[in-house]
PDB file of N, CA and C in Angstrom:
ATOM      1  N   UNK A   1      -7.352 -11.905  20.847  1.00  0.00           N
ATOM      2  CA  UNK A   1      -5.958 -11.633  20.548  1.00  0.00           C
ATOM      3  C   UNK A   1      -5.392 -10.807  21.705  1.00  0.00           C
ATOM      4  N   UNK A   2      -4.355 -11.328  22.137  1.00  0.00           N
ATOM      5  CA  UNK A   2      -3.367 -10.520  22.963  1.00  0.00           C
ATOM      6  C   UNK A   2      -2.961  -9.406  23.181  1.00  0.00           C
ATOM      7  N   UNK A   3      -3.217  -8.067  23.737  1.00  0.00           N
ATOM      8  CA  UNK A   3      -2.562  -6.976  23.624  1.00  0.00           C
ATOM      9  C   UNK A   3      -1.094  -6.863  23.029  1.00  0.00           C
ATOM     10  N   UNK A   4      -0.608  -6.901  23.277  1.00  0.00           N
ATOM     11  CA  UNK A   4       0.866  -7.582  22.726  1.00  0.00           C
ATOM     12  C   UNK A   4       0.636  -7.965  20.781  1.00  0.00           C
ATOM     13  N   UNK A   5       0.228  -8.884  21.267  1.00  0.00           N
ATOM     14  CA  UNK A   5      -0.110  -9.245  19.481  1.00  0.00           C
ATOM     15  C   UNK A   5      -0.718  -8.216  18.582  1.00  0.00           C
ATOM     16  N   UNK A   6      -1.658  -8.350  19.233  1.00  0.00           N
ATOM     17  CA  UNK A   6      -2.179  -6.796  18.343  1.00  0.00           C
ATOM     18  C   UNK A   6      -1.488  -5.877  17.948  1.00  0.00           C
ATOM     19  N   UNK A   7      -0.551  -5.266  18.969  1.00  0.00           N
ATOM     20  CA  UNK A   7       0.353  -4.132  18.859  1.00  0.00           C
ATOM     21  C   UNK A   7       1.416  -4.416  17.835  1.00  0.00           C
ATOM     22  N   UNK A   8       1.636  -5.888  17.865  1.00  0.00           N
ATOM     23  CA  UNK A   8       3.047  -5.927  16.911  1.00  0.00           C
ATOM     24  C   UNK A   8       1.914  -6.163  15.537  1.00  0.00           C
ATOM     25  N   UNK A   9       0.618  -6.578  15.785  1.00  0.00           N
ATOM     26  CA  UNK A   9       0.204  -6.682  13.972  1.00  0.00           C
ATOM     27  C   UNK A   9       0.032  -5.393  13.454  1.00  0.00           C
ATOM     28  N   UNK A  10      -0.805  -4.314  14.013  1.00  0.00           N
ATOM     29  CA  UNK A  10      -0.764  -2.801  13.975  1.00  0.00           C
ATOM     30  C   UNK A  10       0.562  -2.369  13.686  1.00  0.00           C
ATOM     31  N   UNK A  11       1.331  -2.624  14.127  1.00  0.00           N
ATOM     32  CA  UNK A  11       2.892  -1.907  13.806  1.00  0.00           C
ATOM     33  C   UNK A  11       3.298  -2.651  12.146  1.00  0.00           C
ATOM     34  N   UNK A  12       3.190  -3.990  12.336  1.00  0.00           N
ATOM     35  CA  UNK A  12       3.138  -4.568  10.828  1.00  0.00           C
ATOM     36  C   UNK A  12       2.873  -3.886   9.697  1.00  0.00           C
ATOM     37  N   UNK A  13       1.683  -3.557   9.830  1.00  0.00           N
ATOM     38  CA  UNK A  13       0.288  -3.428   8.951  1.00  0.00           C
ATOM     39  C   UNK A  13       1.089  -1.846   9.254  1.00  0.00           C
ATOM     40  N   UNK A  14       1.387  -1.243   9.865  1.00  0.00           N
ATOM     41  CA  UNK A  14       1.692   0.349   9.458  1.00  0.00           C
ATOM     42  C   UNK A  14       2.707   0.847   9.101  1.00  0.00           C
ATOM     43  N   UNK A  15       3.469  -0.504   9.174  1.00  0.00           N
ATOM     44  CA  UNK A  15       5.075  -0.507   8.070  1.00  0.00           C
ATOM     45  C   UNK A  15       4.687  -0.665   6.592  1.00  0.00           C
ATOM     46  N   UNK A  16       3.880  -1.602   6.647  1.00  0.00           N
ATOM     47  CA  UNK A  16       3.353  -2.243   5.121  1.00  0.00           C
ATOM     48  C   UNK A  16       3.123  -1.005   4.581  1.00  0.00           C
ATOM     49  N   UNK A  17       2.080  -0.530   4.984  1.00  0.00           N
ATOM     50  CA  UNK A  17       1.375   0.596   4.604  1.00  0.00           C
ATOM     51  C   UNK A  17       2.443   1.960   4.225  1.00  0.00           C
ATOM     52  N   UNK A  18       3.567   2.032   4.631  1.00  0.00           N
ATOM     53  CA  UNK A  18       4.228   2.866   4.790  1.00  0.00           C
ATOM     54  C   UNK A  18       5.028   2.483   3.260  1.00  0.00           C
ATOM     55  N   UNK A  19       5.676   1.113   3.300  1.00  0.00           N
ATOM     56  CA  UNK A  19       6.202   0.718   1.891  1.00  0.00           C
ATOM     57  C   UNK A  19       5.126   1.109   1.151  1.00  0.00           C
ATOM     58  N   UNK A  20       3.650   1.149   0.724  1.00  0.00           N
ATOM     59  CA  UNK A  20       3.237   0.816  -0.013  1.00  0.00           C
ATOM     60  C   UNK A  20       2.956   2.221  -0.506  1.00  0.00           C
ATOM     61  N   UNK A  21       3.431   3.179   0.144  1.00  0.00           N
ATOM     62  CA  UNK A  21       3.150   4.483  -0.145  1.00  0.00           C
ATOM     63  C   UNK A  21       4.405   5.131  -0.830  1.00  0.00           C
ATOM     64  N   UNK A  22       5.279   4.198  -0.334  1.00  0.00           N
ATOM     65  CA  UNK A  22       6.693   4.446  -1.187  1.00  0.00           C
ATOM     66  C   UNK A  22       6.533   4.377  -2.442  1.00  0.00           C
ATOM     67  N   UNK A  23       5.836   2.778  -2.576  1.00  0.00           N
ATOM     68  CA  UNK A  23       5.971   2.247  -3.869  1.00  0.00           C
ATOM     69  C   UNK A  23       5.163   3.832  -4.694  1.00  0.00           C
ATOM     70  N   UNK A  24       4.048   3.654  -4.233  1.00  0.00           N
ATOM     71  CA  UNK A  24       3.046   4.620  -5.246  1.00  0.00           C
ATOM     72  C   UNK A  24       3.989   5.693  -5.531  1.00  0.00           C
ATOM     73  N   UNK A  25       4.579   6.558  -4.769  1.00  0.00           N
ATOM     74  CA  UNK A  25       5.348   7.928  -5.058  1.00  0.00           C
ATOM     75  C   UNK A  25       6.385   7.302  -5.872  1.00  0.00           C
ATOM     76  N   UNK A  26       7.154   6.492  -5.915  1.00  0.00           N
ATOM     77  CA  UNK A  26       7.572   6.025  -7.009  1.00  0.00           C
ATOM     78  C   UNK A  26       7.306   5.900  -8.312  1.00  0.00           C
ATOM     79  N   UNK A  27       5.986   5.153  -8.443  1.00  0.00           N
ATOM     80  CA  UNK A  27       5.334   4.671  -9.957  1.00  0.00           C
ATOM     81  C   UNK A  27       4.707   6.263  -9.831  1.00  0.00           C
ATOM     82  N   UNK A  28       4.214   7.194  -9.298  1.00  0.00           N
ATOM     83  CA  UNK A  28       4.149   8.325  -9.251  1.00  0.00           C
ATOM     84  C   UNK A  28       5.208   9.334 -10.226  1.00  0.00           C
ATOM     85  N   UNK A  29       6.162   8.932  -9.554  1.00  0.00           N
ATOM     86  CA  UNK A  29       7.304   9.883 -10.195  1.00  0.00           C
ATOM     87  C   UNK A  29       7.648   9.355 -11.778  1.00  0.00           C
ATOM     88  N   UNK A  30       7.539   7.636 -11.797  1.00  0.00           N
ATOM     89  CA  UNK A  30       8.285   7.050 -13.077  1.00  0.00           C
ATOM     90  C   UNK A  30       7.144   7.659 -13.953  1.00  0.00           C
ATOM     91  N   UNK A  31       5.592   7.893 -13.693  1.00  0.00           N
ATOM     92  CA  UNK A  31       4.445   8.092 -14.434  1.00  0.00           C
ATOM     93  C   UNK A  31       4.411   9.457 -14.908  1.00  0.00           C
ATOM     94  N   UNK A  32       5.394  10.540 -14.158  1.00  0.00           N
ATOM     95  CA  UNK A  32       5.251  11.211 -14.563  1.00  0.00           C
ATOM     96  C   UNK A  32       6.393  11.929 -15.519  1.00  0.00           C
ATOM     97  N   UNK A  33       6.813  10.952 -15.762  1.00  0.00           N
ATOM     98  CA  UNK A  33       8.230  11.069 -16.781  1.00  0.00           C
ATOM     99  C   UNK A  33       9.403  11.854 -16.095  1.00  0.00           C
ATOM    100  N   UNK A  34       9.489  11.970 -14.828  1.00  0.00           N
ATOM    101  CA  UNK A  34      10.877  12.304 -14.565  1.00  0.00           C
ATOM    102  C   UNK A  34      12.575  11.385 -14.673  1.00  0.00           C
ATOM    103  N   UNK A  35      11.544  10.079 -14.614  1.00  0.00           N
ATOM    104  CA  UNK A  35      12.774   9.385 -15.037  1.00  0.00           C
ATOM    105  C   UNK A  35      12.154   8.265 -16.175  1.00  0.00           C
ATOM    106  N   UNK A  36      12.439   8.135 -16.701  1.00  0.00           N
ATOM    107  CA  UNK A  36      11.826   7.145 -17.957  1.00  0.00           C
ATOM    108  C   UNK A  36      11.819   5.815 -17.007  1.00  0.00           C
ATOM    109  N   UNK A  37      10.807   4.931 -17.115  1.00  0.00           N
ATOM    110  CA  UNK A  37      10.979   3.306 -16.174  1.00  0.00           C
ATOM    111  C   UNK A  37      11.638   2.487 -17.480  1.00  0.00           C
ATOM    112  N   UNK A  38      11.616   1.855 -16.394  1.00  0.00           N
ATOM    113  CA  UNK A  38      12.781   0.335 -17.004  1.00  0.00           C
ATOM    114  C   UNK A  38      11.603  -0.750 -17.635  1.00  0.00           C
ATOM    115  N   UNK A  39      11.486  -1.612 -18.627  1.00  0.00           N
ATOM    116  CA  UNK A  39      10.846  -2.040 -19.177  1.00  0.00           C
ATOM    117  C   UNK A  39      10.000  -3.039 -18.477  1.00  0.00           C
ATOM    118  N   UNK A  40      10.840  -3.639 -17.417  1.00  0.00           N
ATOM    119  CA  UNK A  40       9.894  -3.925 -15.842  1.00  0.00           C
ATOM    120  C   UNK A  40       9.128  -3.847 -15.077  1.00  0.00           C
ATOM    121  N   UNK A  41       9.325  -2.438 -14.625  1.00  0.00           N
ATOM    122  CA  UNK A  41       8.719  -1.111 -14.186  1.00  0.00           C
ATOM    123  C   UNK A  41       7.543  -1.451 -14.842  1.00  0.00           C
ATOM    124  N   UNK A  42       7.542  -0.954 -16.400  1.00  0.00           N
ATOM    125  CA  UNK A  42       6.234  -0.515 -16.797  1.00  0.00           C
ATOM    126  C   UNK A  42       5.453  -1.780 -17.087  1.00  0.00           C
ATOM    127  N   UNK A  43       5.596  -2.727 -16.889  1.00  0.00           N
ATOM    128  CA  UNK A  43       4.927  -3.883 -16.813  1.00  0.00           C
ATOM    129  C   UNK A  43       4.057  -3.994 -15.661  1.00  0.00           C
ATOM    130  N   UNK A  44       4.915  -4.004 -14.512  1.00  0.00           N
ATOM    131  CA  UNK A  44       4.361  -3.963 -13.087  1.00  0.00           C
ATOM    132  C   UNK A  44       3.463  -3.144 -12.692  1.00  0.00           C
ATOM    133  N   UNK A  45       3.960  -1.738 -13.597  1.00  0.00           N
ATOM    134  CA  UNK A  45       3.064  -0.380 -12.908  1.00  0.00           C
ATOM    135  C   UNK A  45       1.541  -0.815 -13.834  1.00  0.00           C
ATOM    136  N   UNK A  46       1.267  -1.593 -15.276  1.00  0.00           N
ATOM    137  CA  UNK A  46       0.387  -1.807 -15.790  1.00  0.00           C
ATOM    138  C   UNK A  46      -0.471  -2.428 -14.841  1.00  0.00           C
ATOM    139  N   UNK A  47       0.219  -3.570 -14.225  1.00  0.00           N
ATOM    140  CA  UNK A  47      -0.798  -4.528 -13.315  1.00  0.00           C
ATOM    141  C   UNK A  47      -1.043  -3.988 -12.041  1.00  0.00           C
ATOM    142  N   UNK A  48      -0.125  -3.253 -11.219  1.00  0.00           N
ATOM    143  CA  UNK A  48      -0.752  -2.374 -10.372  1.00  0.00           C
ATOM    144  C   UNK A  48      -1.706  -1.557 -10.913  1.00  0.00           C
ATOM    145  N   UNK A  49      -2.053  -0.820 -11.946  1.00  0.00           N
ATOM    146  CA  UNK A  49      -3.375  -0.552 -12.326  1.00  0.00           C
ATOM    147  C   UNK A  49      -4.071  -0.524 -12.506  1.00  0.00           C
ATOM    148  N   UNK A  50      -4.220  -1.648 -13.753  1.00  0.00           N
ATOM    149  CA  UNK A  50      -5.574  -2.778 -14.052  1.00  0.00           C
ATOM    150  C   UNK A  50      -6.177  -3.000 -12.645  1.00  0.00           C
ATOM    151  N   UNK A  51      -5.494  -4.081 -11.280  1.00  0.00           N
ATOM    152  CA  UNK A  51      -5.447  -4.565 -10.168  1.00  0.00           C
ATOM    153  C   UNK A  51      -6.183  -3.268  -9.367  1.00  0.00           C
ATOM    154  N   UNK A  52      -5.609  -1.874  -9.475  1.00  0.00           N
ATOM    155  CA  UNK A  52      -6.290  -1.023  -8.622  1.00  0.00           C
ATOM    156  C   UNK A  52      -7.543  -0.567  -9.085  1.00  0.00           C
ATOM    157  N   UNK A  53      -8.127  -0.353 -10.346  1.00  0.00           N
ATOM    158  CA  UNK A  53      -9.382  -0.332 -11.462  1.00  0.00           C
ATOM    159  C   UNK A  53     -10.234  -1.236 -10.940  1.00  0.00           C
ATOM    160  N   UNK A  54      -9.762  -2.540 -10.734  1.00  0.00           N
ATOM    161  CA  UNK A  54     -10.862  -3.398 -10.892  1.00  0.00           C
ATOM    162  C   UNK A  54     -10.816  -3.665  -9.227  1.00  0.00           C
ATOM    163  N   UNK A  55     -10.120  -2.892  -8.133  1.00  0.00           N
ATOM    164  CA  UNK A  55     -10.673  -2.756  -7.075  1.00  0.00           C
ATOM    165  C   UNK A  55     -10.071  -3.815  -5.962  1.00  0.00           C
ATOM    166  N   UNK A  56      -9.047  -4.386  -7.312  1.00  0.00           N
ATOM    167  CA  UNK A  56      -8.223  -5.422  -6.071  1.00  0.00           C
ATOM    168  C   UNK A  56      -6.794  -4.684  -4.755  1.00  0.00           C
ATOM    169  N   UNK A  57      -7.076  -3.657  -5.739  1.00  0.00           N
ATOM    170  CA  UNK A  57      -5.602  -2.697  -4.501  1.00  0.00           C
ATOM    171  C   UNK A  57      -6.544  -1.721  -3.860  1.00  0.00           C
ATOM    172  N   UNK A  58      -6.385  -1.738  -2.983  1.00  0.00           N
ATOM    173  CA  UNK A  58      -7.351  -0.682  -1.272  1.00  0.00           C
ATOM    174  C   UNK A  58      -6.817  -0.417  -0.785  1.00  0.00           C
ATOM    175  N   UNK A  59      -6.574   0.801   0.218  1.00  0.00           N
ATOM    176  CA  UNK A  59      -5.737   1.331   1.358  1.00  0.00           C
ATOM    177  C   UNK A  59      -7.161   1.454   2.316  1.00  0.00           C
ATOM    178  N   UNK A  60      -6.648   0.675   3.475  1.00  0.00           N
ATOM    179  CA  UNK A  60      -7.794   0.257   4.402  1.00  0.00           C
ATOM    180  C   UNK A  60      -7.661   1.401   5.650  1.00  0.00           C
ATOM    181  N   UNK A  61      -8.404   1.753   6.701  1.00  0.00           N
ATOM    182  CA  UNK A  61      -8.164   2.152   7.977  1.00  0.00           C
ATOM    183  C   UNK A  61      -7.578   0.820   9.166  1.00  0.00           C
ATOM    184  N   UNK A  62      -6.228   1.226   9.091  1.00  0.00           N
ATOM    185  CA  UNK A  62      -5.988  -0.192  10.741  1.00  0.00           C
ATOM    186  C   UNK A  62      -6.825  -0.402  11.682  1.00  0.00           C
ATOM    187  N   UNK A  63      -7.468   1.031  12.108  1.00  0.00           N
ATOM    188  CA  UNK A  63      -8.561   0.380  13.201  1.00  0.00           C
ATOM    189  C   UNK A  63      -9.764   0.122  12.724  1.00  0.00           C
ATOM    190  N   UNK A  64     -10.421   0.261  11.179  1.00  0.00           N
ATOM    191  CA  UNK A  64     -11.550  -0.929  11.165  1.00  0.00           C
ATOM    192  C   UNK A  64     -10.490  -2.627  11.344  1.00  0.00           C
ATOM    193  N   UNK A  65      -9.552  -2.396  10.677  1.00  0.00           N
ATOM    194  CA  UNK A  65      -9.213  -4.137  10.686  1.00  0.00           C
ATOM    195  C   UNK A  65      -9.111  -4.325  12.214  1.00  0.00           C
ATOM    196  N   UNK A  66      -8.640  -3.935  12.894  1.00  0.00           N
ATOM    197  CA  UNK A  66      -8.174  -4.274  14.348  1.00  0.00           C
ATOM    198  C   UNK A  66      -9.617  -3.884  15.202  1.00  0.00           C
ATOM    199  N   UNK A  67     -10.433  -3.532  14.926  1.00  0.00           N
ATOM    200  CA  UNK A  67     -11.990  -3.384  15.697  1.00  0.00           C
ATOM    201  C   UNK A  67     -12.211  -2.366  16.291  1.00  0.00           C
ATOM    202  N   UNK A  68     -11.022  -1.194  16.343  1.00  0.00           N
ATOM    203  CA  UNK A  68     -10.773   0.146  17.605  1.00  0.00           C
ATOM    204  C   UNK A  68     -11.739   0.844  17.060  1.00  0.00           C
ATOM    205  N   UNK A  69     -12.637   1.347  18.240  1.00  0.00           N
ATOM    206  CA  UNK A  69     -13.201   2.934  17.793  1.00  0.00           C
ATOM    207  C   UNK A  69     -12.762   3.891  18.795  1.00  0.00           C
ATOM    208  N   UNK A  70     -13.195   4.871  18.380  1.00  0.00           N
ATOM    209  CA  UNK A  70     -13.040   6.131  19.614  1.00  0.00           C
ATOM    210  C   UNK A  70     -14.413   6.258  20.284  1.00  0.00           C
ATOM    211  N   UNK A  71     -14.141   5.740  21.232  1.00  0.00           N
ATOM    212  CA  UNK A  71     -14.944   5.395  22.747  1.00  0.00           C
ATOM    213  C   UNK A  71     -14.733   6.742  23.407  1.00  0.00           C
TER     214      UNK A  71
END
């Protein structure tokens, strides 16, 4: 893979990562009753759970995926 490429998948992958931390402080906040969730919400936040329990949701390190070590 391309220097170039790499850099824009790393930047990808550390936006993603960045939403996905949103999301949590979110279902964070709805979980902790500051705002009651919407009947949606608590559907979704169920299967984000179950899904993270049984090991299908992970927060990975970018540089195992991308191969970097500190050399």
């Amino acid at each position: 893979m391309t220097v170039s490429k790499e850099r824009q998948l790393y930047d990808e992958i550390r936006e993603l990562r960045a939403i996905l931390e949103r999301i949590e402080a979110l279902l964070e906040e709805r979980l902790l009753g500051i705002d009651e969730p919407l009947r949606d919400e608590v559907e979704v936040i169920r299967e984000y759970e179950a899904d993270k329990e049984k090991g299908k949701v992970e927060l990975v390190n970018l540089d195992d995926i991308l191969g970097k070590r500190d050399d």
